[in-house]
C-alpha atoms as a PDB file:
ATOM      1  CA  UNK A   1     -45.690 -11.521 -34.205  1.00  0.00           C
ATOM      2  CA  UNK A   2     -42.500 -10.611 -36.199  1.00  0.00           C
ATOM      3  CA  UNK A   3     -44.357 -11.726 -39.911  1.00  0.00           C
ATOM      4  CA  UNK A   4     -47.601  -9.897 -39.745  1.00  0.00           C
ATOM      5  CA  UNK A   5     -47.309  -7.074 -42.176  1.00  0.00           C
ATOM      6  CA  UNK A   6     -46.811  -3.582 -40.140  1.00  0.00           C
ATOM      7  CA  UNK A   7     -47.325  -1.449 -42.804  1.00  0.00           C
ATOM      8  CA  UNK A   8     -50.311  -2.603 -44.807  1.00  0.00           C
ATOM      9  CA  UNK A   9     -51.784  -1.158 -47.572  1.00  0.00           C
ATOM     10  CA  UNK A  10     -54.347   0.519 -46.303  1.00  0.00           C
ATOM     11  CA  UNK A  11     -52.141   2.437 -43.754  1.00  0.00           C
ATOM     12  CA  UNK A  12     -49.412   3.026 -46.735  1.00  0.00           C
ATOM     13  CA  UNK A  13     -52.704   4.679 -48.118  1.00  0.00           C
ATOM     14  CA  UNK A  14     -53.465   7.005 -45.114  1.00  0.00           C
ATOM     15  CA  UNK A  15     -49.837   7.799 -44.706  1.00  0.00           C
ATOM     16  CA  UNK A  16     -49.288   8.794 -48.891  1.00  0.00           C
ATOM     17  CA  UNK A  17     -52.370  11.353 -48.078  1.00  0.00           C
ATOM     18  CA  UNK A  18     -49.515  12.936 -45.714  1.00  0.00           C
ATOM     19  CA  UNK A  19     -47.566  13.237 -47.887  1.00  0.00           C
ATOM     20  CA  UNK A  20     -49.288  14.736 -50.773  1.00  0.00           C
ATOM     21  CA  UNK A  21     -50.111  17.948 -49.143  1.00  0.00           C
ATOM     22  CA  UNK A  22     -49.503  20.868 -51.558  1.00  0.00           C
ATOM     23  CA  UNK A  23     -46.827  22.600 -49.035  1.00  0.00           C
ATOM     24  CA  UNK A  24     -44.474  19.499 -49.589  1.00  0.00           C
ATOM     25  CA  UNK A  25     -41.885  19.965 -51.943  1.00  0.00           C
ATOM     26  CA  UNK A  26     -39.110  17.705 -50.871  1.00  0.00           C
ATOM     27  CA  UNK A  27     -40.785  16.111 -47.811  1.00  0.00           C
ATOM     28  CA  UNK A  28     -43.548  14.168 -49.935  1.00  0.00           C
ATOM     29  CA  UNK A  29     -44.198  10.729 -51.345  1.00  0.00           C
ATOM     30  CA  UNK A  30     -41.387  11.080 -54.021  1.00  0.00           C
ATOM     31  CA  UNK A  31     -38.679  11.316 -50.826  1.00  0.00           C
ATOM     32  CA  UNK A  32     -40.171   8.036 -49.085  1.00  0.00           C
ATOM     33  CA  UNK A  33     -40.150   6.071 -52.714  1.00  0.00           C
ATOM     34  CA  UNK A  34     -36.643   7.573 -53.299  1.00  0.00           C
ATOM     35  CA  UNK A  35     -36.130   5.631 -49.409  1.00  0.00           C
ATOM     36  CA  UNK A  36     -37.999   2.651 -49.990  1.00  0.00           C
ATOM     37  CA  UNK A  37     -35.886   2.217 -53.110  1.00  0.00           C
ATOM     38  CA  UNK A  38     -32.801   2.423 -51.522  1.00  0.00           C
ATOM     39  CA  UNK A  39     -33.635   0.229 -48.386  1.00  0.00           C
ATOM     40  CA  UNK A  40     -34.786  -2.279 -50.987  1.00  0.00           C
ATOM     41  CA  UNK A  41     -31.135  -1.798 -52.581  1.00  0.00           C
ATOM     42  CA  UNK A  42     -29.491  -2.575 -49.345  1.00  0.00           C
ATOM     43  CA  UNK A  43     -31.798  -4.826 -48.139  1.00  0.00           C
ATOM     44  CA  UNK A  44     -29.922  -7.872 -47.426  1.00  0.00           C
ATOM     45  CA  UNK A  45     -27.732  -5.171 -44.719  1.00  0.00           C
ATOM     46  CA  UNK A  46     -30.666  -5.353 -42.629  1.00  0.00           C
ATOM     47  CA  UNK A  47     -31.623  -7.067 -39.310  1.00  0.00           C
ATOM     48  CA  UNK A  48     -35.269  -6.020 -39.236  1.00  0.00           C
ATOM     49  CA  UNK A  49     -36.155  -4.733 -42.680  1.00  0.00           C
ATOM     50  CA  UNK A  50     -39.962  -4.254 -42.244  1.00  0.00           C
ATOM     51  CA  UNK A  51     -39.085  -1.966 -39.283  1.00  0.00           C
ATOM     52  CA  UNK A  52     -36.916   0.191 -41.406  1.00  0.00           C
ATOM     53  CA  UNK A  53     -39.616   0.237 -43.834  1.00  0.00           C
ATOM     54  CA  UNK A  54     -42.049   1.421 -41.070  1.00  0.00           C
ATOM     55  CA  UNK A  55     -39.430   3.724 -40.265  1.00  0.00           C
ATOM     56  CA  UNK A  56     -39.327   5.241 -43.674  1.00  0.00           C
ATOM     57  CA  UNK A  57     -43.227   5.615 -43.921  1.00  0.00           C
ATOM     58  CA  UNK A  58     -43.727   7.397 -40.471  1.00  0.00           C
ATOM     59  CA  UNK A  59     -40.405   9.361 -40.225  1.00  0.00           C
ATOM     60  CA  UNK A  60     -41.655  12.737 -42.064  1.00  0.00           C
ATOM     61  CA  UNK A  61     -45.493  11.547 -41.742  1.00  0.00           C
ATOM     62  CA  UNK A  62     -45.805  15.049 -39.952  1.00  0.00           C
ATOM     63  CA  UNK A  63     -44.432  18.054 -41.361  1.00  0.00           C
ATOM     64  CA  UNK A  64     -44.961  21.543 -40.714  1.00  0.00           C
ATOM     65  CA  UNK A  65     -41.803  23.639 -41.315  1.00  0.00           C
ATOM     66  CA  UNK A  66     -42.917  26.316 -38.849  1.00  0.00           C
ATOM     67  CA  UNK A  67     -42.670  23.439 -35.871  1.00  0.00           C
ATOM     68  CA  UNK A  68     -39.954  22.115 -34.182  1.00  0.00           C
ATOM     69  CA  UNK A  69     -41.228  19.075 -33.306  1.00  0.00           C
ATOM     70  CA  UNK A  70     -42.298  17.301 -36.804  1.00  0.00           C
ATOM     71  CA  UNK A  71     -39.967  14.362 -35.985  1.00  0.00           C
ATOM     72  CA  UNK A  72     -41.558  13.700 -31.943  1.00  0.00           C
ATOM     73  CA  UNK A  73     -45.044  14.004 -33.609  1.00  0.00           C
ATOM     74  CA  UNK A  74     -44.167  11.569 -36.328  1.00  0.00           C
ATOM     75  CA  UNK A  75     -42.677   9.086 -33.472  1.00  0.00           C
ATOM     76  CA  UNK A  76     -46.061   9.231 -31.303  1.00  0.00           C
ATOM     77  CA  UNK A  77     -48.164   9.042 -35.113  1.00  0.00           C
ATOM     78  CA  UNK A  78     -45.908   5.582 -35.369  1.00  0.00           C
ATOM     79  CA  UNK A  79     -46.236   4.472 -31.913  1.00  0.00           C
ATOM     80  CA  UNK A  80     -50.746   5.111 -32.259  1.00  0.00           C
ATOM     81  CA  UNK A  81     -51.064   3.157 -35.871  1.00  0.00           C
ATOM     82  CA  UNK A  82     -48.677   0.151 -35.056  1.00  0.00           C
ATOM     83  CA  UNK A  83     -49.624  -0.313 -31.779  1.00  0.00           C
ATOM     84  CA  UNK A  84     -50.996  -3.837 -31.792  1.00  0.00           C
ATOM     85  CA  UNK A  85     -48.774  -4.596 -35.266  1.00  0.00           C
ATOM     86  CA  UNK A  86     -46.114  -5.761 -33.217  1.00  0.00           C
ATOM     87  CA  UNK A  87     -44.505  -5.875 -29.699  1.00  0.00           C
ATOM     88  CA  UNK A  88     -43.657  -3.458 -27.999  1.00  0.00           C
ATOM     89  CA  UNK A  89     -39.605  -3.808 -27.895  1.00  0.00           C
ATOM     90  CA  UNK A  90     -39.984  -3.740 -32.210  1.00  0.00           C
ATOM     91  CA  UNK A  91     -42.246  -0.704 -32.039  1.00  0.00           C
ATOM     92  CA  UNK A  92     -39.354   1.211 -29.756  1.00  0.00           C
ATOM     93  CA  UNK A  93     -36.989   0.534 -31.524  1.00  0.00           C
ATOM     94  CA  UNK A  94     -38.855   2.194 -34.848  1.00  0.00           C
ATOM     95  CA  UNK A  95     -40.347   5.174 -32.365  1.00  0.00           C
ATOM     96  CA  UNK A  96     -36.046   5.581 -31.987  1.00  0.00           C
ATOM     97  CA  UNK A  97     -35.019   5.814 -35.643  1.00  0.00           C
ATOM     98  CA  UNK A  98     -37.927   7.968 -36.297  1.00  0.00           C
ATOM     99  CA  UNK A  99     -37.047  10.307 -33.454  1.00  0.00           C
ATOM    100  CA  UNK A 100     -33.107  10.109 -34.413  1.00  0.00           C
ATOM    101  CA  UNK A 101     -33.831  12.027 -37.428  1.00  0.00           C
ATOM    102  CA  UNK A 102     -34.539  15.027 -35.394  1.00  0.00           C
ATOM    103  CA  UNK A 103     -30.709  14.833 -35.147  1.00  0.00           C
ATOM    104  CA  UNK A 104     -29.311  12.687 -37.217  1.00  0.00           C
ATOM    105  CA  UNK A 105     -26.992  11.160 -35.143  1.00  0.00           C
ATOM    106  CA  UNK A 106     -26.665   7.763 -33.561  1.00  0.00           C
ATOM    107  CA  UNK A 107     -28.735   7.103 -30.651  1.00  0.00           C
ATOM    108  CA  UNK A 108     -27.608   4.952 -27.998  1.00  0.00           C
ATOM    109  CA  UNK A 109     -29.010   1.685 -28.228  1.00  0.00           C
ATOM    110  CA  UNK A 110     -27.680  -1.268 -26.710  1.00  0.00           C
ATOM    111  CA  UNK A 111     -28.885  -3.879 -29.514  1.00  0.00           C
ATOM    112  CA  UNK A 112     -26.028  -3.922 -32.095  1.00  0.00           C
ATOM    113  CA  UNK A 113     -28.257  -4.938 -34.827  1.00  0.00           C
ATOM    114  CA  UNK A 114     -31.037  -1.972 -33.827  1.00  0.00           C
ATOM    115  CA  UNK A 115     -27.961  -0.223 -34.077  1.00  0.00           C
ATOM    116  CA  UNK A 116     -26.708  -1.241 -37.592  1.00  0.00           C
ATOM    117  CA  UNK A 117     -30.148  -0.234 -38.634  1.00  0.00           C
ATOM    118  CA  UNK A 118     -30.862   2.933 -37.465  1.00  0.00           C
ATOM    119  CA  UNK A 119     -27.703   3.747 -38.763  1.00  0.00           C
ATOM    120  CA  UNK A 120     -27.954   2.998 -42.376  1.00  0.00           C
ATOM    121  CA  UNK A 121     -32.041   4.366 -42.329  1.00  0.00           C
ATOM    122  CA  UNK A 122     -30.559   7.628 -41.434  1.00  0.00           C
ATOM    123  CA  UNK A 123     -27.797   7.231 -44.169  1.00  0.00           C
ATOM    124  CA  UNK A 124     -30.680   6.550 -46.633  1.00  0.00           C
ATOM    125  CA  UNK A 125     -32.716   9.793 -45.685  1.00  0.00           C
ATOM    126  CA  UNK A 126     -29.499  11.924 -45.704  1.00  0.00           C
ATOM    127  CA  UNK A 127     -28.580  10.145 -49.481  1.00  0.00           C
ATOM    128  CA  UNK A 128     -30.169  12.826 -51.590  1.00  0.00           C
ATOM    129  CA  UNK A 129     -26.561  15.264 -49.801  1.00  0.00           C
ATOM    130  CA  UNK A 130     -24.384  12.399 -52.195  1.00  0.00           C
ATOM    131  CA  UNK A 131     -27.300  12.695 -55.309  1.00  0.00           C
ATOM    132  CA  UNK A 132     -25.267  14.232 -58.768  1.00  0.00           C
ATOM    133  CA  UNK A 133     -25.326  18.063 -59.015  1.00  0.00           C
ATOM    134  CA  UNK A 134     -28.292  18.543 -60.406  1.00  0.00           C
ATOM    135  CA  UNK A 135     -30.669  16.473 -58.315  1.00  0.00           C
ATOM    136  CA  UNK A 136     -28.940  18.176 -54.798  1.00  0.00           C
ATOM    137  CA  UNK A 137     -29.488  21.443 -56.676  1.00  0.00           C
ATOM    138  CA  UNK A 138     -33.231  20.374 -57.371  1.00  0.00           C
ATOM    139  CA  UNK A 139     -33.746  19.261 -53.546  1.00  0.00           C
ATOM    140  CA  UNK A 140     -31.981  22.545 -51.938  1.00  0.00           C
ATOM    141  CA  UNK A 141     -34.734  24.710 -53.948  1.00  0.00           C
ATOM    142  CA  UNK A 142     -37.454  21.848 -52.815  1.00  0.00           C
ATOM    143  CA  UNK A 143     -36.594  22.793 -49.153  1.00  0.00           C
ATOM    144  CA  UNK A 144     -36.396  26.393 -49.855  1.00  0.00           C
ATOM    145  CA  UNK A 145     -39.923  26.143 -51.180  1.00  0.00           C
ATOM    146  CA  UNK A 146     -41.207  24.312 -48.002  1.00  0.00           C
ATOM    147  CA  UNK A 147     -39.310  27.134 -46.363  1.00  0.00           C
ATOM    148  CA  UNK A 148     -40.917  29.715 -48.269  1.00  0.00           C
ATOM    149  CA  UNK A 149     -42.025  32.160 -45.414  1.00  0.00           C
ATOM    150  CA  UNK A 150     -38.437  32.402 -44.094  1.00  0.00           C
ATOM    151  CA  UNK A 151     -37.231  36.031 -45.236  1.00  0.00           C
ATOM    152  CA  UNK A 152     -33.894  35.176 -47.393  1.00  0.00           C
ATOM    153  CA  UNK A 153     -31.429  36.956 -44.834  1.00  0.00           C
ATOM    154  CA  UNK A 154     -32.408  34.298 -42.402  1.00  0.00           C
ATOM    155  CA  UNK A 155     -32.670  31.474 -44.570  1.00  0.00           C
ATOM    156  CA  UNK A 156     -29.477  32.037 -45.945  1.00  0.00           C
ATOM    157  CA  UNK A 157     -28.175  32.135 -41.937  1.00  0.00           C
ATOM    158  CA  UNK A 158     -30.164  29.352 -40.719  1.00  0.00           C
ATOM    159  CA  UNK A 159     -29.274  26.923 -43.951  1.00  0.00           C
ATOM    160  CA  UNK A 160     -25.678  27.779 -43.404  1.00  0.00           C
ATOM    161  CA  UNK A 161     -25.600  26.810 -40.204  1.00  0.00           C
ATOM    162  CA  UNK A 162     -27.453  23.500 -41.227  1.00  0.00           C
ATOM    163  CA  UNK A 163     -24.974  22.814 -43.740  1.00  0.00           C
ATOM    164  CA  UNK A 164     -21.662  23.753 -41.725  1.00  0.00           C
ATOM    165  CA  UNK A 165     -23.007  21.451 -39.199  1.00  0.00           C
ATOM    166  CA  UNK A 166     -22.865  18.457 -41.349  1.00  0.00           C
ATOM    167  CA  UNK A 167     -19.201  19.356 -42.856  1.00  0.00           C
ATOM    168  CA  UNK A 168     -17.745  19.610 -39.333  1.00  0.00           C
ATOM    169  CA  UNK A 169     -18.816  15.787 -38.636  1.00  0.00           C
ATOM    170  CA  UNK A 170     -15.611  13.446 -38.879  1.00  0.00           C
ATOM    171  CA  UNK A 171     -18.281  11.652 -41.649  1.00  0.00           C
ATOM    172  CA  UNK A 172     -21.507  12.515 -42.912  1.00  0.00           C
ATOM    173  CA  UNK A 173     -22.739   9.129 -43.078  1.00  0.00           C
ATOM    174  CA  UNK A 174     -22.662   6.486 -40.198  1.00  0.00           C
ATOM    175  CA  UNK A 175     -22.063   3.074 -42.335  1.00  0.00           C
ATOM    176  CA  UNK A 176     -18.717   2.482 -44.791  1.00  0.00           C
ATOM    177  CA  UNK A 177     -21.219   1.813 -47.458  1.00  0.00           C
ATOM    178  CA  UNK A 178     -22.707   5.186 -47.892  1.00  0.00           C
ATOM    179  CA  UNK A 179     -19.625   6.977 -47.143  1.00  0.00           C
ATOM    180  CA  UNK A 180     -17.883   5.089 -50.097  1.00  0.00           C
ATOM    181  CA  UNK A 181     -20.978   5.441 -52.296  1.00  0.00           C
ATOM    182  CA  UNK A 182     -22.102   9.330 -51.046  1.00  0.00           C
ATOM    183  CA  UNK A 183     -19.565  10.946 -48.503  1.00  0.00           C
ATOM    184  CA  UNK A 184     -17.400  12.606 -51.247  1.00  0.00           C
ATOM    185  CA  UNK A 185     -20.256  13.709 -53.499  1.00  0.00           C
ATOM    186  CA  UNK A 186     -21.927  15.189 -50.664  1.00  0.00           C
ATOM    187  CA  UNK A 187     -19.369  17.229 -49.084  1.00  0.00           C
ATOM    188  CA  UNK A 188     -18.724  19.101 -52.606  1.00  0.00           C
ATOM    189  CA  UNK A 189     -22.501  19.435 -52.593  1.00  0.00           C
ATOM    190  CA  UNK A 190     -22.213  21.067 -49.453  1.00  0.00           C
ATOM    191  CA  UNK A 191     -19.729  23.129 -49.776  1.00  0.00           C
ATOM    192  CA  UNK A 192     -20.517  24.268 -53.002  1.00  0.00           C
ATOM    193  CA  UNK A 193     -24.086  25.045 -51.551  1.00  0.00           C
ATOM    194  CA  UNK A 194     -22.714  26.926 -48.957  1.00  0.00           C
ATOM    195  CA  UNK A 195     -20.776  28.972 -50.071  1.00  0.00           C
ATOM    196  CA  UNK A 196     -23.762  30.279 -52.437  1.00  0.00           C
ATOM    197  CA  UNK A 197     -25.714  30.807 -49.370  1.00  0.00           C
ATOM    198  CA  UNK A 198     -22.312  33.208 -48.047  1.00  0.00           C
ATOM    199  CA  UNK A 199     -21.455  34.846 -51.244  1.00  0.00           C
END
């Protein structure tokens, strides 16, 4: 069961279409390759590396910044498509990174090595906080963008609070890889992002 191919090509297809839509500025194809990259990187760190990969494809596949419940939907979209792909212990265990996005925080999960993964998919999706200067810069005005309907007063509020709730975790990242590679980049990021947003 394990070596059929979850994501094939033709689903990769369906899924790009996604993420092409012309209200995507950060949340688009260009933030999965930027994933897929970097799980590729890292690749020998995983346990199950074509469920991280499914993962990556599904976890934004819906994305509507008005909802609150982009990350749920996504879960189910996963759960539909790769039902039949692969058992159904595998598929739960991708249904729970997807859905620990919402969050970003650990889930519980018993299975160290589901465990070890989750943790460094949601590392990867949170590595554009560690990116240089620039690129951070460049995604902040991406998300604004998607954001675009959101009057600045409570943008500026509402980011903040975003922000201010990753600087008061003991680390932003979960594994010792990303924290050496990202953690200090990304708090300046932060910080220096914030206090824009205050001044």
């Amino acid at each position: 069961m394990k070596n059929e191919t979850l994501i094939d090509n033709a689903l990769k297809g369906e899924l790009a279409t996604l993420y092409q839509a012309e209200d995507r500025h950060y949340h688009s194809l260009a933030h999965i390759e930027a994933m897929l990259a970097l799980a590729a990187h890292y690749g020998d760190l995983f346990h199950d590396p074509e469920a991280v990969e499914a993962a990556i494809w599904f976890h934004d596949a819906i994305y509507d910044s008005r909802a609150k419940d982009n990350e749920a939907k996504s879960a189910a979209l996963a759960e539909k498509k790769l039902a039949g792909r692969t058992d159904t212990e595998r598929l739960g265990r991708i249904v729970a990174m997807i859905n620990a996005t919402a969050s970003h925080q650990l889930p519980p999960l018993e299975d160290e090595q589901a465990a070890s993964d989750t943790a460094l998919f949601l590392d990867i999706d949170l590595a554009i906080l560690g990116a240089e200067p620039d690129a951070f810069d460049a995604y902040e005005k991406s998300v604004r963008r998607e954001y675009g309907w959101v009057e600045e007063p409570m943008w500026r509020a509402g980011r903040a609070a975003v922000l201010k709730s990753f600087l008061a975790r003991p680390h932003i990242y979960h594994t010792a890889e990303f924290r050496q590679r990202f953690e200090a980049q990304a708090k300046r990021n932060l910080e220096r992002s914030l206090a824009a947003l205050e001044g």
